[in-house]
Protein backbone atom coordinates (compact mmCIF):
# COMPACT_ATOMS: atom_id res chain seq x y z
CA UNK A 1 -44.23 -58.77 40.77
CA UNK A 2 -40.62 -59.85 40.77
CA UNK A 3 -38.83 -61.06 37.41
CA UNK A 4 -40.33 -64.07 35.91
CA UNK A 5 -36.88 -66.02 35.51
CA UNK A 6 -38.10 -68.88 37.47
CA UNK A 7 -35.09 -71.36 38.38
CA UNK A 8 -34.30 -73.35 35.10
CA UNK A 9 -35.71 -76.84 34.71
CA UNK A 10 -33.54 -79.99 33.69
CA UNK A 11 -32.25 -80.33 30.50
CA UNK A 12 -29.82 -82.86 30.26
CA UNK A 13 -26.77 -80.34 29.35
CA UNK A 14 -24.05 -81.21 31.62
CA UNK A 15 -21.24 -78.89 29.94
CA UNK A 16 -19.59 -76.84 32.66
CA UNK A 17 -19.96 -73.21 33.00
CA UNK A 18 -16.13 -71.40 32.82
CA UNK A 19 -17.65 -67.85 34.08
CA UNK A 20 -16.74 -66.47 37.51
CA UNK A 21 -18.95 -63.20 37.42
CA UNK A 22 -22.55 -62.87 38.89
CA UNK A 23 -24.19 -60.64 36.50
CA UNK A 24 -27.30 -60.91 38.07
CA UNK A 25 -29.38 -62.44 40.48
CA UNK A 26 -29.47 -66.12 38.57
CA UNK A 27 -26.21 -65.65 37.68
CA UNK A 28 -24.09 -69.20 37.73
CA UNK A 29 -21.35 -68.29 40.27
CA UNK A 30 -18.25 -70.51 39.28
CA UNK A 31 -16.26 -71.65 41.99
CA UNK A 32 -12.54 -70.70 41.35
CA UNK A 33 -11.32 -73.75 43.48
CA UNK A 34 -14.20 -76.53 42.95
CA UNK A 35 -15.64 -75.46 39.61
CA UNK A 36 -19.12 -74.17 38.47
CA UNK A 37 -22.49 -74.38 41.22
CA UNK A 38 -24.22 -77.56 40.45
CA UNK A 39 -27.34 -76.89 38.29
CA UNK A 40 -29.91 -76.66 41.43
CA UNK A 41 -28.01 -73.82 42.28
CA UNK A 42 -28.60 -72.21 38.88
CA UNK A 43 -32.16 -73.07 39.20
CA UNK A 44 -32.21 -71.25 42.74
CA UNK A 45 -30.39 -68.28 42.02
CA UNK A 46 -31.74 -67.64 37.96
CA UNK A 47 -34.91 -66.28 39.44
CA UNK A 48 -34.90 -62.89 38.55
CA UNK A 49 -35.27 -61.24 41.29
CA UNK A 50 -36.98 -63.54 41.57
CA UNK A 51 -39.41 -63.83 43.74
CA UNK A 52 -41.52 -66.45 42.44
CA UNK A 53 -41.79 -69.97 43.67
CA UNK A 54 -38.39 -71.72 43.27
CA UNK A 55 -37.86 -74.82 41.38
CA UNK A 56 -35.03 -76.80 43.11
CA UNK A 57 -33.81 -79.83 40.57
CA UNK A 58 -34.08 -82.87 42.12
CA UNK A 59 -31.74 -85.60 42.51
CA UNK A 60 -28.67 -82.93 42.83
CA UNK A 61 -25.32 -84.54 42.93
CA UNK A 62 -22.40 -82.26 43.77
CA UNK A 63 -19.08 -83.21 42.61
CA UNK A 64 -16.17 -83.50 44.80
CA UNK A 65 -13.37 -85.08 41.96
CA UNK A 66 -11.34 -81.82 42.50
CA UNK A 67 -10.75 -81.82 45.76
CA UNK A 68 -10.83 -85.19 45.81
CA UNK A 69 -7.83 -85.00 43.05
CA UNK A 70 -5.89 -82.60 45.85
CA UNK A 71 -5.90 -85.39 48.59
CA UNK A 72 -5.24 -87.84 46.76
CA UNK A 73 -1.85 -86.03 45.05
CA UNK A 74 -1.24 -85.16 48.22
CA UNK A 75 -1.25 -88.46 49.50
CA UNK A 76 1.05 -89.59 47.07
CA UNK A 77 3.35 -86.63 47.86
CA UNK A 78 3.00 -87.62 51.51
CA UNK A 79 4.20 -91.34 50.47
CA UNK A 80 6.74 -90.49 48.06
CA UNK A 81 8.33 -88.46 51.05
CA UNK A 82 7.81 -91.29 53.41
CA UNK A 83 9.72 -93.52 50.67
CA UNK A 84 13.29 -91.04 51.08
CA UNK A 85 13.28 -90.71 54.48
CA UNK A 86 11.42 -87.28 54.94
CA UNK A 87 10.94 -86.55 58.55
CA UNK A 88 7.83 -87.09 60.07
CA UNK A 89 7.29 -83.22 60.39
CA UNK A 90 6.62 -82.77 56.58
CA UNK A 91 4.60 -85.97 56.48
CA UNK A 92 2.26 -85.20 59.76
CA UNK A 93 1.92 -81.46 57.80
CA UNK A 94 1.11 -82.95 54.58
CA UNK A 95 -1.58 -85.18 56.37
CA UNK A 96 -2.62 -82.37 58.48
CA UNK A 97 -3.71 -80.32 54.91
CA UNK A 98 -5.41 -83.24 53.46
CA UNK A 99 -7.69 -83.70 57.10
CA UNK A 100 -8.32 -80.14 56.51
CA UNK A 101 -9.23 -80.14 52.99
CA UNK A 102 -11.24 -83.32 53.29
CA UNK A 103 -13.06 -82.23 56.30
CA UNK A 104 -14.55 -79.27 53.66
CA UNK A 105 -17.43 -80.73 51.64
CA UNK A 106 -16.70 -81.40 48.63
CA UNK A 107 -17.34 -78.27 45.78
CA UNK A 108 -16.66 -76.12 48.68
CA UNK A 109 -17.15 -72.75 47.21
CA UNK A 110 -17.82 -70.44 50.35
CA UNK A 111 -15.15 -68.63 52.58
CA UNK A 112 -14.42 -71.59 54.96
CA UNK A 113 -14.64 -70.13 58.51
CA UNK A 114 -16.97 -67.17 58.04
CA UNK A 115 -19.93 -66.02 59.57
CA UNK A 116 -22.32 -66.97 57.30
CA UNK A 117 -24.76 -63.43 57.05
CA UNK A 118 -28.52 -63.69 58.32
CA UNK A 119 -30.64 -65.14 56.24
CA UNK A 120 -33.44 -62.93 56.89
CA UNK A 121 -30.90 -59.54 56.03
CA UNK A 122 -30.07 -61.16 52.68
CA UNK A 123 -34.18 -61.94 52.31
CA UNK A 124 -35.08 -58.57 52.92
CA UNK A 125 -32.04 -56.25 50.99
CA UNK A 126 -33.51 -58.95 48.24
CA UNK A 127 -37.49 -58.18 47.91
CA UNK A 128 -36.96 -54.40 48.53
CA UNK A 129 -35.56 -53.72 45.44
CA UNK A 130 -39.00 -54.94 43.48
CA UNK A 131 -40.72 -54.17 46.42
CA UNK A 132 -40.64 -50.77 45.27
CA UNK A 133 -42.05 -51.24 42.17
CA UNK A 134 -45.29 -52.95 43.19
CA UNK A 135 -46.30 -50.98 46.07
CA UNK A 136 -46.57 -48.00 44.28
CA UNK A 137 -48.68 -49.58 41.63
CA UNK A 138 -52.01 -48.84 43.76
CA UNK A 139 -51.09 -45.25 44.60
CA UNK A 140 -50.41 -44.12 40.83
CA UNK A 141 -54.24 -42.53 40.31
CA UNK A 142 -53.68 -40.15 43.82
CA UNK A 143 -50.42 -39.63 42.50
CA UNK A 144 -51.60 -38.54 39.26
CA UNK A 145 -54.11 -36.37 40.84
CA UNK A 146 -51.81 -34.79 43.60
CA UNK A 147 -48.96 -34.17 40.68
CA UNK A 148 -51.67 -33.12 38.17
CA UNK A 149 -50.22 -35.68 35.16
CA UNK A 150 -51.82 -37.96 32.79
CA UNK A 151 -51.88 -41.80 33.67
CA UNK A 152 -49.40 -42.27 30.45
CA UNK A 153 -46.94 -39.89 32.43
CA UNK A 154 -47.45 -41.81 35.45
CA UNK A 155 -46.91 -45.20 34.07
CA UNK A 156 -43.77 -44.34 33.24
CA UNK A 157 -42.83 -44.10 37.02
CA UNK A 158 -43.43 -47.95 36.62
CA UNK A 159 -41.91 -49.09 33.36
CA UNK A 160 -38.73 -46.39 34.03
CA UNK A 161 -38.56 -48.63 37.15
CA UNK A 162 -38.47 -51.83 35.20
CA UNK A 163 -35.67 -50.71 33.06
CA UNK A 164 -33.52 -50.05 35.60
CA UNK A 165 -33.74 -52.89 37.13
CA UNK A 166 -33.12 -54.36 33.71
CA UNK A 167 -29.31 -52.44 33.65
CA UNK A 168 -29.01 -53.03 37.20
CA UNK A 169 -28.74 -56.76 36.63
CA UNK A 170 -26.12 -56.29 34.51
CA UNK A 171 -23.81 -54.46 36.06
CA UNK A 172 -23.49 -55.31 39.82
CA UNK A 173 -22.03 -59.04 39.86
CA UNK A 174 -18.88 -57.68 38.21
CA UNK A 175 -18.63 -54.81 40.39
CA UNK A 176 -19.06 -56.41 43.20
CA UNK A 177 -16.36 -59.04 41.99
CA UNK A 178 -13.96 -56.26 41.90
CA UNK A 179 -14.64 -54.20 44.93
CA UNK A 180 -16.44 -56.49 47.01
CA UNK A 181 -20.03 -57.63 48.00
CA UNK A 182 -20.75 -55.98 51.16
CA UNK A 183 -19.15 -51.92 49.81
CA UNK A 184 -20.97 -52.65 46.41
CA UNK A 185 -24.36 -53.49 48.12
CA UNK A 186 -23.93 -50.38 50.85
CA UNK A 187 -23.70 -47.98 47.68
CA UNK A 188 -26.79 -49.90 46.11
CA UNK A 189 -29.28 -49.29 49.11
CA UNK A 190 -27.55 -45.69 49.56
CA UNK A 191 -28.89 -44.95 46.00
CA UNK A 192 -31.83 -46.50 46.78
CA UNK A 193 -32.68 -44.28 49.81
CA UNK A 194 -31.45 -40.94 48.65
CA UNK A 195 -33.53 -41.41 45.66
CA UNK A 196 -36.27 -42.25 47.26
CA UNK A 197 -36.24 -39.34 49.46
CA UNK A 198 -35.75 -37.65 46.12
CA UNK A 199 -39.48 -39.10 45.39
CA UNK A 200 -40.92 -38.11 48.30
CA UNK A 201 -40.19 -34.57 47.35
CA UNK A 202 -41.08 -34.97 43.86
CA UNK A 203 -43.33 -31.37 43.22
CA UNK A 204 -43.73 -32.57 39.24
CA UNK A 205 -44.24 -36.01 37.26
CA UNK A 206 -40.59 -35.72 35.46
CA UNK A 207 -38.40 -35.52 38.87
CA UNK A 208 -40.40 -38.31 40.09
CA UNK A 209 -39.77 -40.26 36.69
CA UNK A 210 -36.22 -39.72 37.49
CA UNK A 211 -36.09 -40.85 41.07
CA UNK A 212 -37.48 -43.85 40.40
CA UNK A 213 -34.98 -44.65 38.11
CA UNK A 214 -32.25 -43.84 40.19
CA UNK A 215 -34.40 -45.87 42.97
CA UNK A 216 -34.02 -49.07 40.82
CA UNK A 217 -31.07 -48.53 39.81
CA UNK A 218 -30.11 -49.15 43.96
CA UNK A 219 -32.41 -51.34 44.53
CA UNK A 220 -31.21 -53.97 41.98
CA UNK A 221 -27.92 -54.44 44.46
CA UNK A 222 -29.92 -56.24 46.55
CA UNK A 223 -32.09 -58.67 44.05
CA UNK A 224 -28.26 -59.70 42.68
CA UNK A 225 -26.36 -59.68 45.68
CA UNK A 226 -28.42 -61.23 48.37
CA UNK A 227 -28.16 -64.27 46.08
CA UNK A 228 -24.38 -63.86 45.46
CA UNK A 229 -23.67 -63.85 49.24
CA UNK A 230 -25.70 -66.74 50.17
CA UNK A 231 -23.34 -68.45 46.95
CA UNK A 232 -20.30 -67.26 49.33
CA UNK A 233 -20.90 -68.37 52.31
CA UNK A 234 -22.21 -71.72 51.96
CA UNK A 235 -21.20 -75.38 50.67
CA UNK A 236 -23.72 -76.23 47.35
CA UNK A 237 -25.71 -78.24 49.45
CA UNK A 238 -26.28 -76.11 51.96
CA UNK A 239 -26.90 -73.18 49.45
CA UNK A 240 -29.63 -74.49 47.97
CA UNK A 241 -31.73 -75.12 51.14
CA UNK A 242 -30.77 -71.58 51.78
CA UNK A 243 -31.77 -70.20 48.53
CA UNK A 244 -35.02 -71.70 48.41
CA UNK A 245 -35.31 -70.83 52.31
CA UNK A 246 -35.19 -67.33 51.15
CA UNK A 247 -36.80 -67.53 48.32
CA UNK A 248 -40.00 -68.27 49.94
CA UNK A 249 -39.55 -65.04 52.29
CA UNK A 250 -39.01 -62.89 48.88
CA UNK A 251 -42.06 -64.10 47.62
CA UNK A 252 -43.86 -62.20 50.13
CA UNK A 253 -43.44 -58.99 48.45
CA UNK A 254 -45.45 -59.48 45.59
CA UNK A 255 -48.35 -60.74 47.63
CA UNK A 256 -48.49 -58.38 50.24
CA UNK A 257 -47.07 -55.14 48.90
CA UNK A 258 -50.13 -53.85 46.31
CA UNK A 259 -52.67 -54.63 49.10
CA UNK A 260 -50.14 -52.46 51.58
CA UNK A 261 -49.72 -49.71 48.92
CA UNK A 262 -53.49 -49.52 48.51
CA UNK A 263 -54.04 -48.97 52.20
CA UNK A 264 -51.34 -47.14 52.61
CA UNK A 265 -52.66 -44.59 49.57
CA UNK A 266 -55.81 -44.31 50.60
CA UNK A 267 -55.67 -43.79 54.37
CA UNK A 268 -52.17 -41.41 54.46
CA UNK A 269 -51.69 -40.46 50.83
CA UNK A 270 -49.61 -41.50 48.15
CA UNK A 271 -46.19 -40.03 49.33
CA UNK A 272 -46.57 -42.11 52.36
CA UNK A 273 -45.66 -44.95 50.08
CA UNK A 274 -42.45 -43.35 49.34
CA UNK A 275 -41.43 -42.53 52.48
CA UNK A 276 -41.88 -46.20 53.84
CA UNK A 277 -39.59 -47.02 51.06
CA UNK A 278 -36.96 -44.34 52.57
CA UNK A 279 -37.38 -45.58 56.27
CA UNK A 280 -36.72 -49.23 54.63
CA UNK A 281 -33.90 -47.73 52.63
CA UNK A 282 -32.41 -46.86 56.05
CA UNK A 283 -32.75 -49.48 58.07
CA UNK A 284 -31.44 -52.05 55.22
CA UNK A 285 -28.30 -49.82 55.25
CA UNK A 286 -27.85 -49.89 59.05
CA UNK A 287 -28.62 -53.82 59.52
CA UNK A 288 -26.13 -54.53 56.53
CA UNK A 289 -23.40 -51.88 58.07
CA UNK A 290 -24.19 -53.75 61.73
CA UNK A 291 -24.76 -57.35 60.72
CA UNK A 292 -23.27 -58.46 57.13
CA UNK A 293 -19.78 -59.61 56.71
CA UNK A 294 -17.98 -58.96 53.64
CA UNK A 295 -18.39 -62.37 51.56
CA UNK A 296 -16.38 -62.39 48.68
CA UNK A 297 -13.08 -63.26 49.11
CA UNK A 298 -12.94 -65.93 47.20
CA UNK A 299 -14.58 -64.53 43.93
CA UNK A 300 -12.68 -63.83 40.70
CA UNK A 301 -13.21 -60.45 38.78
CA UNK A 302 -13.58 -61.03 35.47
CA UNK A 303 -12.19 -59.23 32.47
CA UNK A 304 -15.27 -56.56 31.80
CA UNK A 305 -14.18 -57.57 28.22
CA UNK A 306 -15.03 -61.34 28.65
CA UNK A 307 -18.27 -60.48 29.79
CA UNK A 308 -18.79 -58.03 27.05
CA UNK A 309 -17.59 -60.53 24.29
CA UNK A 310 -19.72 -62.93 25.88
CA UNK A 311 -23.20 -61.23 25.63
CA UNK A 312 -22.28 -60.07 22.11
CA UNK A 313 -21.68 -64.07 20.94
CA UNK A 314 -25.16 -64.39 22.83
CA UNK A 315 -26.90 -61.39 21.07
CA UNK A 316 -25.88 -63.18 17.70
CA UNK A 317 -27.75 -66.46 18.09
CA UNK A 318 -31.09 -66.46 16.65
CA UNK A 319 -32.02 -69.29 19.11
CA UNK A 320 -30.92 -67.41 22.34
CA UNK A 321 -32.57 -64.00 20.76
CA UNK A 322 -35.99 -65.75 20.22
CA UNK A 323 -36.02 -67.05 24.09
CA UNK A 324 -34.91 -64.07 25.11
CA UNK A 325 -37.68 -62.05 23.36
CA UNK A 326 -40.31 -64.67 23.28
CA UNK A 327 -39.72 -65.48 27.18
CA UNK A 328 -39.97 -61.31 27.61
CA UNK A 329 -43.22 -61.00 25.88
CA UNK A 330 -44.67 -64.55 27.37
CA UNK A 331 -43.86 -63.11 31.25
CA UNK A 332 -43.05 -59.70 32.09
CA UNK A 333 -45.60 -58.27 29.18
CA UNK A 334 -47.77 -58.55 32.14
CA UNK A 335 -46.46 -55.46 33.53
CA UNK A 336 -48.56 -53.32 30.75
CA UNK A 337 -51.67 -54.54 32.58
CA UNK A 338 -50.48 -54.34 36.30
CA UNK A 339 -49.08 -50.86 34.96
CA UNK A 340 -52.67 -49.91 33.70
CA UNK A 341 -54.53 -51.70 36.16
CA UNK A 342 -55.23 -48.68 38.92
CA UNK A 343 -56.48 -46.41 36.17
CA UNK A 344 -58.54 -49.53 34.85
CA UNK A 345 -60.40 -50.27 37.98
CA UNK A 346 -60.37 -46.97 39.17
CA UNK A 347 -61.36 -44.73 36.43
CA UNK A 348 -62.84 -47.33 34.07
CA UNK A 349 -64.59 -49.70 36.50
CA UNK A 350 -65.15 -47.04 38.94
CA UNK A 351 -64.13 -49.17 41.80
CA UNK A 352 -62.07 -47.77 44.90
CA UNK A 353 -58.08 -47.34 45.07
CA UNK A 354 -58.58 -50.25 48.03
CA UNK A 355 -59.82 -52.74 45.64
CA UNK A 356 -56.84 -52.23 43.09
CA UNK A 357 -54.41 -54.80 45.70
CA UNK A 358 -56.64 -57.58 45.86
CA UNK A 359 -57.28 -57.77 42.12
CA UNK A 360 -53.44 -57.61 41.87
CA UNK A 361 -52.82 -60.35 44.15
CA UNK A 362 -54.69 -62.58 42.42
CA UNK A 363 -52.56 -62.29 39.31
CA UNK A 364 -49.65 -63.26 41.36
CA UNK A 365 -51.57 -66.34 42.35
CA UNK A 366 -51.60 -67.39 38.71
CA UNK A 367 -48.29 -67.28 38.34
CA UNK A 368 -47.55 -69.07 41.29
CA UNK A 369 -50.16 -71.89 40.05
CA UNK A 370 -48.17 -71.42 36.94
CA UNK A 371 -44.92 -72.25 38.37
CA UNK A 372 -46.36 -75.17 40.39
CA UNK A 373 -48.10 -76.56 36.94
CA UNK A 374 -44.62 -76.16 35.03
CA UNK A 375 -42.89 -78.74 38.20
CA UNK A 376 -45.68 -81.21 37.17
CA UNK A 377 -45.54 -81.06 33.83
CA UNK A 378 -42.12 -81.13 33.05
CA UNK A 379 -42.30 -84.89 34.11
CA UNK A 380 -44.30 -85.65 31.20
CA UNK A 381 -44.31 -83.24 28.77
CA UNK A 382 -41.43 -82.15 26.14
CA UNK A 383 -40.02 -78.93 27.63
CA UNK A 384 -40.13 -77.08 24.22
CA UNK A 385 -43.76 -78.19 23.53
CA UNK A 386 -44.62 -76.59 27.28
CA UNK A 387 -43.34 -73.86 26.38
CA UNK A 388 -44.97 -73.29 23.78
CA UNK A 389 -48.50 -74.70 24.62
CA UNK A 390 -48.11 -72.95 27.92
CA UNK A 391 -48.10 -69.49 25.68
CA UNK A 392 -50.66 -70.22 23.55
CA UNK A 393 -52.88 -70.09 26.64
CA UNK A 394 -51.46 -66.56 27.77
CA UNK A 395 -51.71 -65.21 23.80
CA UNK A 396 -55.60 -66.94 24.20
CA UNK A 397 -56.60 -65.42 27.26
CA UNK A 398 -54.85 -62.08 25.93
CA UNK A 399 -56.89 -61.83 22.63
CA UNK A 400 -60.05 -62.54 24.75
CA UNK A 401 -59.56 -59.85 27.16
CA UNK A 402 -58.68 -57.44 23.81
CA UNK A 403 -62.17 -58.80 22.63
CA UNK A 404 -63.96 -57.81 26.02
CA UNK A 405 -62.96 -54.56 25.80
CA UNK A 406 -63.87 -53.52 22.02
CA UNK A 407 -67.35 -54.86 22.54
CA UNK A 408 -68.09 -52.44 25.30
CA UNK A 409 -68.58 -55.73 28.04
CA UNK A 410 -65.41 -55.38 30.31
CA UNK A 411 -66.14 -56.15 34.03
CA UNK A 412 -64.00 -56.43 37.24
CA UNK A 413 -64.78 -60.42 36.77
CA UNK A 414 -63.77 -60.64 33.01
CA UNK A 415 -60.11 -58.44 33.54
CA UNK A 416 -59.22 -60.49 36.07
CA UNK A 417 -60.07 -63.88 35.15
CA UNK A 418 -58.18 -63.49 31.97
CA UNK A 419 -55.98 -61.89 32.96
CA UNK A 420 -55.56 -64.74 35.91
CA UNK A 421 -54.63 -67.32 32.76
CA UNK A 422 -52.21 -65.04 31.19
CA UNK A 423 -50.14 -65.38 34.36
CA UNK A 424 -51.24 -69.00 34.82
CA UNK A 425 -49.46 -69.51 31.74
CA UNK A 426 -46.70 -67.45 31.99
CA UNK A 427 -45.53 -68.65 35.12
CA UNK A 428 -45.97 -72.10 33.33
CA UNK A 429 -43.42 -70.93 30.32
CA UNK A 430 -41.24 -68.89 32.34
CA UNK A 431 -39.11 -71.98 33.72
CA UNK A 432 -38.98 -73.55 30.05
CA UNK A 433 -38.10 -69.99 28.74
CA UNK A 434 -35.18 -69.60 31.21
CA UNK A 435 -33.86 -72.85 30.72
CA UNK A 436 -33.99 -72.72 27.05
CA UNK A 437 -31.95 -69.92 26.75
CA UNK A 438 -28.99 -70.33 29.34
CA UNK A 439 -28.57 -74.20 27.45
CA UNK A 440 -27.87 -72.27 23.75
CA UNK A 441 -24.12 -72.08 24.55
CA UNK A 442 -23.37 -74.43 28.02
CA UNK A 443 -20.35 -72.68 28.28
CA UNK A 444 -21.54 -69.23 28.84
CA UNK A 445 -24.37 -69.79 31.22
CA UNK A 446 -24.04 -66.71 33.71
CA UNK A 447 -23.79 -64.19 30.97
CA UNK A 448 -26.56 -65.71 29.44
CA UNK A 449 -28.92 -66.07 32.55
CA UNK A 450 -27.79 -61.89 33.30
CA UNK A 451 -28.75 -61.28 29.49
CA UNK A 452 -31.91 -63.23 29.80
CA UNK A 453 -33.23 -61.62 33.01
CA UNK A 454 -32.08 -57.76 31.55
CA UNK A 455 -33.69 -58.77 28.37
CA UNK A 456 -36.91 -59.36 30.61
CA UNK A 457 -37.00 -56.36 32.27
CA UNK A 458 -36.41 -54.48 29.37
CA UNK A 459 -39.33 -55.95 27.51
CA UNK A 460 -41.51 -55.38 30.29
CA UNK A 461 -40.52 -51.76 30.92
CA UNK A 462 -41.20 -51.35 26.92
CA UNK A 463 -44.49 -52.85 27.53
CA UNK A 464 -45.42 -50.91 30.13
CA UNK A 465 -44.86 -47.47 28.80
CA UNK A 466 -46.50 -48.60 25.64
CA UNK A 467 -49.68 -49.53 27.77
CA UNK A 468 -49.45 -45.73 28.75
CA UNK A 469 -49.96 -44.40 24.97
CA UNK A 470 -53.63 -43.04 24.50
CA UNK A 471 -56.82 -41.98 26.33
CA UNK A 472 -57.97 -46.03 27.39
CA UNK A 473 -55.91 -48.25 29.77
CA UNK A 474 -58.09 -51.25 29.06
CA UNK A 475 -57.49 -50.99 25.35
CA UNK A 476 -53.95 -50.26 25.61
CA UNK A 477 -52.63 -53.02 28.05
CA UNK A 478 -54.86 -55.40 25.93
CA UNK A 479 -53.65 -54.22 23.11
CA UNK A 480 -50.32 -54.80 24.01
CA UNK A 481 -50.55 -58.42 25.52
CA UNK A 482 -51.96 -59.58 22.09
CA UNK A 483 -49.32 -58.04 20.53
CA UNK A 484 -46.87 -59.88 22.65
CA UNK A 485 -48.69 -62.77 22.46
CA UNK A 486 -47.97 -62.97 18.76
CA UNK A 487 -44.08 -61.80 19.03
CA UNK A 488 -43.75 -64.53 21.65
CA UNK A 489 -44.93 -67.36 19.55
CA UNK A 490 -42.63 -65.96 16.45
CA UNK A 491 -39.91 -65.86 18.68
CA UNK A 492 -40.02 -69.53 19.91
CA UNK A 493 -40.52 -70.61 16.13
CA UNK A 494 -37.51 -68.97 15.13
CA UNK A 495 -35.85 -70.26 18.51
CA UNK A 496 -36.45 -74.09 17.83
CA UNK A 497 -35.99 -73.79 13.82
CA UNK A 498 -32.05 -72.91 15.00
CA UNK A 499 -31.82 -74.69 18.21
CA UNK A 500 -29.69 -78.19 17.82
CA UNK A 501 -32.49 -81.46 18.93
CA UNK A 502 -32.22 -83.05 21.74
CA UNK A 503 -32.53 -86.53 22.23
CA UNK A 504 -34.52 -85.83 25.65
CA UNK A 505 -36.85 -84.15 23.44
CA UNK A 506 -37.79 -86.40 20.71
């Protein structure tokens, strides 16, 4: 399942974002000609690797006063020269750069000119990265077997995953502001192939640990650049449609890839899982080497000490740190029980490894419902008091699957109906969560959607590895949702005790 940082919902903050950086994959890329992307851009590109349904605000309006400030000084210049007798040579030029800069849409922000890179490329270098994480999901009880570990040990190969795409999503937009998108996302999927060959010859439980960190760490070019690039190559208008175009092809992965991994397990083994990650490793290098343009031209490099200074003024609001945390543990604690969930059904539930990517998919349903609930709601219901209602029904169903399990009655049905709700209302608080936390300080918003989504990841990898402490999956994971279903709701309380009232929301 991809990073729950659905696409942030409307809040009424209008101040402009002054960052140029793309620190991650809903990073706010600010134009250095026309400005900062209009808010449904934000909301396009702030899903975390998003994968989940994207929310696309309505109603976007693009502005065009800057370069509608350059034609019209340079009409003025063109008329002042007309006024002393310039020749018609420096008037027909100056008219000749205004037709050129108004035939540009206005809050141009792409490379005018360029090739704009296939869609489908920047759609697939996207999902692979967390593509990797869930298809291995099904195969960890085989693996555990063929490596001889304990489940705890090979849960890790999941949260260890999780954390690096957590400092993944932190450190590519800069890097590839510096050197360039297309070099910086050829080293990301080289990593991510030699490590996964690395995997595939894993002969102990530690080297694969460490493989699949270095896996992430490559795979994470792709979930923040395939965003960045569509950013460069397109007017705002036209990268939105694009976004969500793709958007809709990421989502995919999470649907499809547990029920392939299961198959995949079962029938050929668990390293065959690995090695289809290699062979798509290889073939994302070779399309983006054949097909993709380098993008980036126009992008700034920040200072790596504005960006730094930036996610320290974030790390010391108690309003941004209790979103931050709270929207962790209200989303991606759900990795604890899709960490757990082979040994659960397998070992606990006795049901076969082919079973495992069904039951999986329907927790990726709930979030979707989630996500599709949140869009309706918004319309008449306070953000903040969505958010929060929307976790009380994740910390509900969470306590009730912790109660299932201590009295002895957990089922197939039970673990995944609850757990069904938990995502049904994560996916609902995600947006709220998102958009909560990037509106703290309007004039850091990249930074803080980067922090946001690491902080995510982070808190799911922590979860994850905690759900591997112990001798009972089922008790752990639960254990560890209603534990996060109480930080969560702490978290928000602190959040809106410090957050400034809105007038939207009263």
């Amino acid at each position: 399942m991809p990073p729950l940082s659905s696409a942030p919902l409307s809040t009424g903050t209008g101040a402009p974002d002054r960052e140029n950086s793309d620190n991650s994959g809903g990073e706010t890329f600010a134009d250095p000609v026309d400005g900062p992307a209009s808010s449904a851009e934000q909301a396009s590109r702030a899903n975390n690797a998003n994968g989940l349904p994207d929310f696309v605000a309505p109603n976007v309006e693009v502005s065009g006063e800057h370069n509608a400030g350059k034609v019209s000084a340079q009409q003025s210049e063109n008329a002042e020269a007309a006024k002393h007798g310039s020749s018609s040579g420096v008037v027909g030029r100056g008219l000749n750069r205004q037709a050129n800069m108004a035939s540009t849409s206005p809050a141009t922000s792409g490379p005018v000119g360029k090739i704009a890179a296939p869609l489908w490329l920047l759609a697939l270098v996207t999902f692979s990265g967390t593509l990797a994480m869930h298809i291995f999901v099904p195969a960890l009880p085989l693996a555990a077997t063929g490596l001889n570990a304990a489940p705890g040990a090979m849960q890790l190969t999941i949260s260890i995953y999780i954390l690096g795409l957590a400092v993944g999503q932190l450190l590519y937009g800069p890097i590839s502001d510096r050197f360039g998108r297309r070099p910086t996302l050829m080293f990301g999927l080289s990593l991510y192939t030699i490590a996964g060959v690395g995997a595939v010859l894993a002969p102990e439980v530690n080297w694969l640990i460490a493989a699949r960190l270095f896996q992430a760490l490559g795979g994470c070019a792709g979930l923040v650049l395939g965003r960045a690039i569509v950013r460069d190559t397109c007017v705002p208008t036209e990268a939105t449609r694009r976004l969500a175009l793709m958007n809709l092809m990421v989502t995919l992965g999470p649907g499809f890839a547990p029920l392939l991994g299961g198959l995949m397990a079962g029938e050929l083994g668990w390293r065959s899982v690995l090695v289809f990650l290699c062979v798509l490793g290889v073939v994302n290098i070779v399309l983006t080497w054949r097909l993709l343009p380098e993008t980036g031209g126009n992008a700034v490099a920040s200072s790596g000490l504005a960006v730094v200074r930036n996610y320290f003024s974030l790390l010391r609001s108690p309003s941004f740190l209790g979103y931050a945390i709270g929207g962790g543990c209200a989303t991606t604690a759900m990795y604890a029980f899709i960490g757990a969930a082979p040994f659960i059904f397998v070992h606990q539930l006795n049901r076969p490894t082919e079973e495992v990517g069904p039951y999986l998919a329907v927790l990726i349903l709930g979030v979707w419902f989630g996500s599709l609930l949140a869009g309706r709601l918004i319309r008449h219901v306070p953000l903040r008091r969505l958010l929060v209602v929307a976790n009380l029904v994740s910390a509900a169903s969470a306590f009730g699957l912790l109660a299932v399990v201590l009295s002895g009655h957990l089922s197939v049905f039970a673990a995944v109906g609850l757990m069904f709700l938990f995502t049904l209302g994560a996916g609902t608080a995600s947006p709220a969560a998102l958009t909560e936390a990037i509106s703290v300080n309007p004039q850091v918003i990249g930074s803080a959607s980067g922090l946001y989504g690491s902080a995510q990841m982070a808190i799911g990898a922590i979860c994850t590895a905690l759900a591997g402490l112990g001798g009972n999956p089922a008790l752990a994971a639960a254990s560890v949702l209603a534990a996060a279903g109480i930080i969560s709701q702490l978290s928000f309380w602190i959040a809106l005790r410090f957050a400034p009232a809105r007038a939207a929301e009263s």
